[in-house]
Protein backbone atom coordinates (compact mmCIF):
# COMPACT_ATOMS: atom_id res chain seq x y z
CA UNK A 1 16.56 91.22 211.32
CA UNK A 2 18.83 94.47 211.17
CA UNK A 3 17.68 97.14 213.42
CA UNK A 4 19.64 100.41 213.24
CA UNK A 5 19.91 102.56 216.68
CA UNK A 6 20.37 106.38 216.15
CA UNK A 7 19.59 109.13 218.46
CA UNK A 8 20.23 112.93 218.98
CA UNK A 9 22.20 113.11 222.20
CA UNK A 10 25.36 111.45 220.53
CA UNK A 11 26.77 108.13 219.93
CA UNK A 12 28.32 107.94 223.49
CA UNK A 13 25.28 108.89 225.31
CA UNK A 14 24.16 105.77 227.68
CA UNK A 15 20.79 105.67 226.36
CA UNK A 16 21.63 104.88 222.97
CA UNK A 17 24.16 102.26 224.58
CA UNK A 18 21.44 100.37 226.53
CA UNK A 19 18.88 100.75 224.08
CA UNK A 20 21.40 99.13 221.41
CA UNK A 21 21.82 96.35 224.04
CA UNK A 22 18.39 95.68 224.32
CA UNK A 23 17.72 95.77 220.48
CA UNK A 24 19.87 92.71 220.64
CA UNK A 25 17.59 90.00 221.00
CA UNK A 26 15.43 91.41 218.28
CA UNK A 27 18.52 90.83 215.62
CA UNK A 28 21.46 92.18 214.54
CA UNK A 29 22.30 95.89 215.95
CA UNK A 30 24.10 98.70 213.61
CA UNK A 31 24.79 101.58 216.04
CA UNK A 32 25.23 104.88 213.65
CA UNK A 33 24.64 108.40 215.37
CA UNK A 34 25.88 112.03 215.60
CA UNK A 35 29.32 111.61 217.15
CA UNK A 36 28.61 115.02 219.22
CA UNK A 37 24.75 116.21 220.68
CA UNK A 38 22.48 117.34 218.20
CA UNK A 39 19.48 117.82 220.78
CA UNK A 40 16.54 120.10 218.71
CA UNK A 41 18.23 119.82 215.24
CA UNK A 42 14.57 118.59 214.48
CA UNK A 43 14.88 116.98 210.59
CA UNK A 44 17.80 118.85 209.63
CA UNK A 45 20.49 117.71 206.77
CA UNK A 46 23.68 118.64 206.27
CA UNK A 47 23.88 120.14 202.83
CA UNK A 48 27.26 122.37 203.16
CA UNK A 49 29.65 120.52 204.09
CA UNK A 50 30.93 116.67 204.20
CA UNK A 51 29.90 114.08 206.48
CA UNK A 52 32.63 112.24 208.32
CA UNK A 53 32.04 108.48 209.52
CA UNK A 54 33.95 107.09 212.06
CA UNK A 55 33.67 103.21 213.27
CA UNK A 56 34.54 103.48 216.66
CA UNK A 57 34.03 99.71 217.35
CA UNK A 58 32.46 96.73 216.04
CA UNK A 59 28.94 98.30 214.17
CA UNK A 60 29.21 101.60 216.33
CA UNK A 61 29.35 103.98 213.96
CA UNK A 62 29.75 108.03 214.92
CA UNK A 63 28.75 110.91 212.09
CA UNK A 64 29.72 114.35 211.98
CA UNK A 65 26.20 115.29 211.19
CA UNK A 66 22.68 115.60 212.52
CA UNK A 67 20.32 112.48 212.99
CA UNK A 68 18.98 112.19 209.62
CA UNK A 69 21.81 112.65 208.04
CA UNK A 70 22.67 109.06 209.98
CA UNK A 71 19.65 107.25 209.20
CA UNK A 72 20.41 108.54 205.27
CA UNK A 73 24.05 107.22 205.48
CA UNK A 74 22.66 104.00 206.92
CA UNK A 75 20.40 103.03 204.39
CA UNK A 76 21.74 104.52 201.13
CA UNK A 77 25.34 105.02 201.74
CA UNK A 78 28.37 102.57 201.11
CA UNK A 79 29.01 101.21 204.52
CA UNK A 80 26.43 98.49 204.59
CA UNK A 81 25.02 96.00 201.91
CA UNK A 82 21.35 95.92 203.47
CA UNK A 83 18.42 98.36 204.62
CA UNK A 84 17.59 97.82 208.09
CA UNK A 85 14.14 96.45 209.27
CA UNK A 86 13.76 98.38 211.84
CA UNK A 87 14.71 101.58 213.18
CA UNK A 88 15.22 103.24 217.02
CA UNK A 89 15.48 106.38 217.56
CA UNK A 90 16.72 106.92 221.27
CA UNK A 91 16.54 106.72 224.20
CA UNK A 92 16.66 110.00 224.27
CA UNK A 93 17.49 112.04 227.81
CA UNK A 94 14.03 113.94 228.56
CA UNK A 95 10.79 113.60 226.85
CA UNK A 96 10.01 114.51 223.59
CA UNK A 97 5.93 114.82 223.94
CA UNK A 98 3.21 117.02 222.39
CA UNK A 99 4.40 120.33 220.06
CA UNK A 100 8.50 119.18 221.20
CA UNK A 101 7.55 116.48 218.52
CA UNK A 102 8.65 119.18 215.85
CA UNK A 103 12.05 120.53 217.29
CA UNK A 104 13.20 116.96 218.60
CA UNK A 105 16.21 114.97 216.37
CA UNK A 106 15.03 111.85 217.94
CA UNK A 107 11.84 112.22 216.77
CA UNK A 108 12.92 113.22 213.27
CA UNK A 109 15.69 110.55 212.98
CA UNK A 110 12.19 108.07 213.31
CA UNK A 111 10.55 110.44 210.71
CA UNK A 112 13.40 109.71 207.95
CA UNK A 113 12.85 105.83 208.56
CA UNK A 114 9.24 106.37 207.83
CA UNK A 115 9.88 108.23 204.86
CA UNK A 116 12.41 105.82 203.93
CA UNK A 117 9.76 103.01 204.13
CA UNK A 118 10.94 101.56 207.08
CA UNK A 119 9.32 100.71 210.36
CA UNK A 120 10.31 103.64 213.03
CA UNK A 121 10.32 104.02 216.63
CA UNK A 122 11.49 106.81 218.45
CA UNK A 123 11.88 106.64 222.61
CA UNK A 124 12.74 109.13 224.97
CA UNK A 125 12.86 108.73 228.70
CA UNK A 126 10.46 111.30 230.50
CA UNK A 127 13.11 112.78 232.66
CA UNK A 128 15.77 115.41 232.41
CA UNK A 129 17.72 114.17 236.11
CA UNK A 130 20.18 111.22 235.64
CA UNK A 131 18.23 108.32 235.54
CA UNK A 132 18.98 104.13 234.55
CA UNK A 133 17.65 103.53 231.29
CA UNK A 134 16.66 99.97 231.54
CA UNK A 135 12.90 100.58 232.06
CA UNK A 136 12.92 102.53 228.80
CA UNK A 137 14.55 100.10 226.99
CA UNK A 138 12.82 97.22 228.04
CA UNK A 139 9.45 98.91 227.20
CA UNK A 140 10.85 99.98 223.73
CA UNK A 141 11.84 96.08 222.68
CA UNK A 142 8.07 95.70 224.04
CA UNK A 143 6.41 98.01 221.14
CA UNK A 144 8.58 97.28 218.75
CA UNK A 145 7.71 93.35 218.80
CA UNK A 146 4.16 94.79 218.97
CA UNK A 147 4.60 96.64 215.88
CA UNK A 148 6.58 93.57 213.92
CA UNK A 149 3.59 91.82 214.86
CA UNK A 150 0.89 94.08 214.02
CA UNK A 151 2.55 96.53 211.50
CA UNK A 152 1.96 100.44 210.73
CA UNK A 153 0.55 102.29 207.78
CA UNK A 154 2.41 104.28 205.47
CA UNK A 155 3.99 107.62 206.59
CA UNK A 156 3.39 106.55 210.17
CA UNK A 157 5.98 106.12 212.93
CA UNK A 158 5.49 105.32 217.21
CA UNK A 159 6.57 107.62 219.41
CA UNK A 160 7.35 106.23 222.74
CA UNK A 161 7.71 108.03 226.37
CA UNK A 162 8.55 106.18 229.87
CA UNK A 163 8.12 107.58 233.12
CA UNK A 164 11.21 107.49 234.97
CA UNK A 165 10.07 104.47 237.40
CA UNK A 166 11.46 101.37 237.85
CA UNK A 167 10.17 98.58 235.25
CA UNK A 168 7.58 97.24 237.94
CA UNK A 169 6.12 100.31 238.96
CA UNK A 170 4.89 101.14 235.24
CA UNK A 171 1.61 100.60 235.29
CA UNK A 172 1.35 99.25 231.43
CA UNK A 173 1.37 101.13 228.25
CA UNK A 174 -1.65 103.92 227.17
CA UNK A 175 -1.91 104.70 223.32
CA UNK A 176 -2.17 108.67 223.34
CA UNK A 177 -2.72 111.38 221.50
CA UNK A 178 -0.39 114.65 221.52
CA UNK A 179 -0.47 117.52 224.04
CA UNK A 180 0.01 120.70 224.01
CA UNK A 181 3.15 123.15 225.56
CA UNK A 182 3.63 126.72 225.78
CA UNK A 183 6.58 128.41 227.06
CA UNK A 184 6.44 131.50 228.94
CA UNK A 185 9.16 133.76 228.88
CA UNK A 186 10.98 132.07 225.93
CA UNK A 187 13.90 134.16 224.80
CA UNK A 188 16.35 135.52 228.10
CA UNK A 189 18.30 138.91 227.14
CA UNK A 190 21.66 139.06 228.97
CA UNK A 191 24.24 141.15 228.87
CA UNK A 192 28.27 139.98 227.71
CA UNK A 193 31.42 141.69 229.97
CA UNK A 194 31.61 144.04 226.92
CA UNK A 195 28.02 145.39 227.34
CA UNK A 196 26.51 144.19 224.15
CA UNK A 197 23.10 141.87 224.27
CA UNK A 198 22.56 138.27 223.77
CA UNK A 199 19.92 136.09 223.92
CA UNK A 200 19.29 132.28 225.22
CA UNK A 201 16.35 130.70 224.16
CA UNK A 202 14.71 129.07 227.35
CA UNK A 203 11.40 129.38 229.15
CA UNK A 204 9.15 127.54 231.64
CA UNK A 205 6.70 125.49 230.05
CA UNK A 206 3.62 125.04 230.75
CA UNK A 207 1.14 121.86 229.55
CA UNK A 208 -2.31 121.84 228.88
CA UNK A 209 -4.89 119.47 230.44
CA UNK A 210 -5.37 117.31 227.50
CA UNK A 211 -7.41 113.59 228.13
CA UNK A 212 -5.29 110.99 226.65
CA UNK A 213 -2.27 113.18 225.93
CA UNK A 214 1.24 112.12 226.13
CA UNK A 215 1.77 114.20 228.82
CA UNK A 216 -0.72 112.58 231.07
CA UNK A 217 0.02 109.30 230.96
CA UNK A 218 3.35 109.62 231.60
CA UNK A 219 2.26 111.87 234.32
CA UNK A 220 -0.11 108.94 235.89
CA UNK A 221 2.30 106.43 235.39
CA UNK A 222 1.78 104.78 232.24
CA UNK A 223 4.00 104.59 229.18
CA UNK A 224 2.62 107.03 226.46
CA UNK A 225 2.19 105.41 222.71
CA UNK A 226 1.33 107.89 219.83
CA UNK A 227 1.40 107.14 216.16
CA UNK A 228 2.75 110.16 214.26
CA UNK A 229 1.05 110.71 210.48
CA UNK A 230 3.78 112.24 208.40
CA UNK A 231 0.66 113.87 206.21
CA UNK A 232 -0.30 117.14 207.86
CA UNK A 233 -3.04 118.08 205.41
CA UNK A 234 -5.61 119.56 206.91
CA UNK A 235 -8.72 117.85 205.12
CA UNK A 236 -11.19 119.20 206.74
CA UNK A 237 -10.01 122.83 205.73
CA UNK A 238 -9.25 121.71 202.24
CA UNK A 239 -12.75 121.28 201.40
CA UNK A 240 -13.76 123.92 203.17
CA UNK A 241 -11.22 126.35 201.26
CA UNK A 242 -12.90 124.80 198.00
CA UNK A 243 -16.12 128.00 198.76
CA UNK A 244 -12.77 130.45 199.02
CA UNK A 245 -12.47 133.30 196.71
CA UNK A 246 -9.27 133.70 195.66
């Protein structure tokens, strides 16, 4: 097999590094990522202006570009003679669970795969403090043997998040749905040395108590599984609109 390893936090980020290492007994690894952090860039391209590629070392490929435009350059530009089998998004540093699904590059780095045809896994440890990535990446090589095994339908993709707890301590893995996050207080107003405005976005979010969400199984322990559809048509509504008047 060829598996290729992207991610949003950068090519040198350690969890791309260990989960690269631990892709390595699935096949052969092609590391190819943003050579600087593209953390929310969500399914951007870059349109506007060239991409740089730079081999850094044996298969380790950085990009001056966003996470799709990697997975792209992987498996339709010049560098390589073969599609990859498999793709990993990660491990990303934090959790990418419920609405975040939509901003993350992680998650939209496994989106392009899928679009692409191609099997997609994005994983994200479920911690923002410095923590080893070795449980995450051990439970990733875990799904995606599961899914080589048992296979996805089209337009779908896994989305994986691990506690941060060592590998015995996880207490197995919990197939989930997506939660739900608001932020409160979302945009901060300061003020620069020459008295004009500016703004950070930030906030404190806050979850809802969802059953089987993402957010609670990492939260009990467990490592949170969610197929993402691609399709977002609302088929319910759509025959429902049918008695509109328009």
């Amino acid at each position: 097999m060829r598996i290729l390893v992207t991610n949003d936090d950068g090519v040198m980020a350690p969890g791309i590094r260990a989960l690269a290492k631990a892709c390595e007994e699935l096949g052969d690894v092609i590391v190819m990522a943003p050579d600087t952090e593209q953390s929310a860039s969500g399914h951007a391209l870059t349109l506007k202006q060239p991409l740089r590629v730079q081999e850094l070392e044996p298969n380790v490929y950085g990009v001056s570009g966003t996470p799709t435009d990697c997975v792209l350059l992987a498996v339709h530009g010049p560098l390589f003679n073969r599609v990859p089998d498999l793709i990993m998004s990660g491990i990303n540093a934090g959790p990418n669970m419920g609405d975040d699904v939509t901003y993350s590059g992680t998650v939209s780095a496994a989106f392009e795969g899928t679009l692409l045809s191609i099997p997609s896994i994005a994983v994200s440890l479920a911690t923002f403090d410095v923590y080893p990535y070795d449980t995450a990446a051990a439970c990733a090589v875990r799904v995606a043997k599961a899914l080589l095994r048992g296979g996805l339908p089209p337009k779908t993709l896994l989305n994986l998040n691990v506690p941060a707890l060592p590998m015995g301590e996880i207490k197995g893995f919990r197939l989930t749905r997506l939660g739900h996050r608001v932020f409160r207080d979302t945009i901060v107003t300061k003020t620069d040395p020459r008295g004009r405005p500016y703004y950070w976005v930030a906030g404190t979010p806050e979850w809802d108590a969802m059953e089987k969400s993402d957010m609670s199984a990492v939260q009990e322990g467990f490592a949170s599984v969610t197929p993402l559809n691609m399709d977002m048509t609302d088929y319910k509504l759509l025959v429902d609109m049918e008695n509109w008047d328009f």
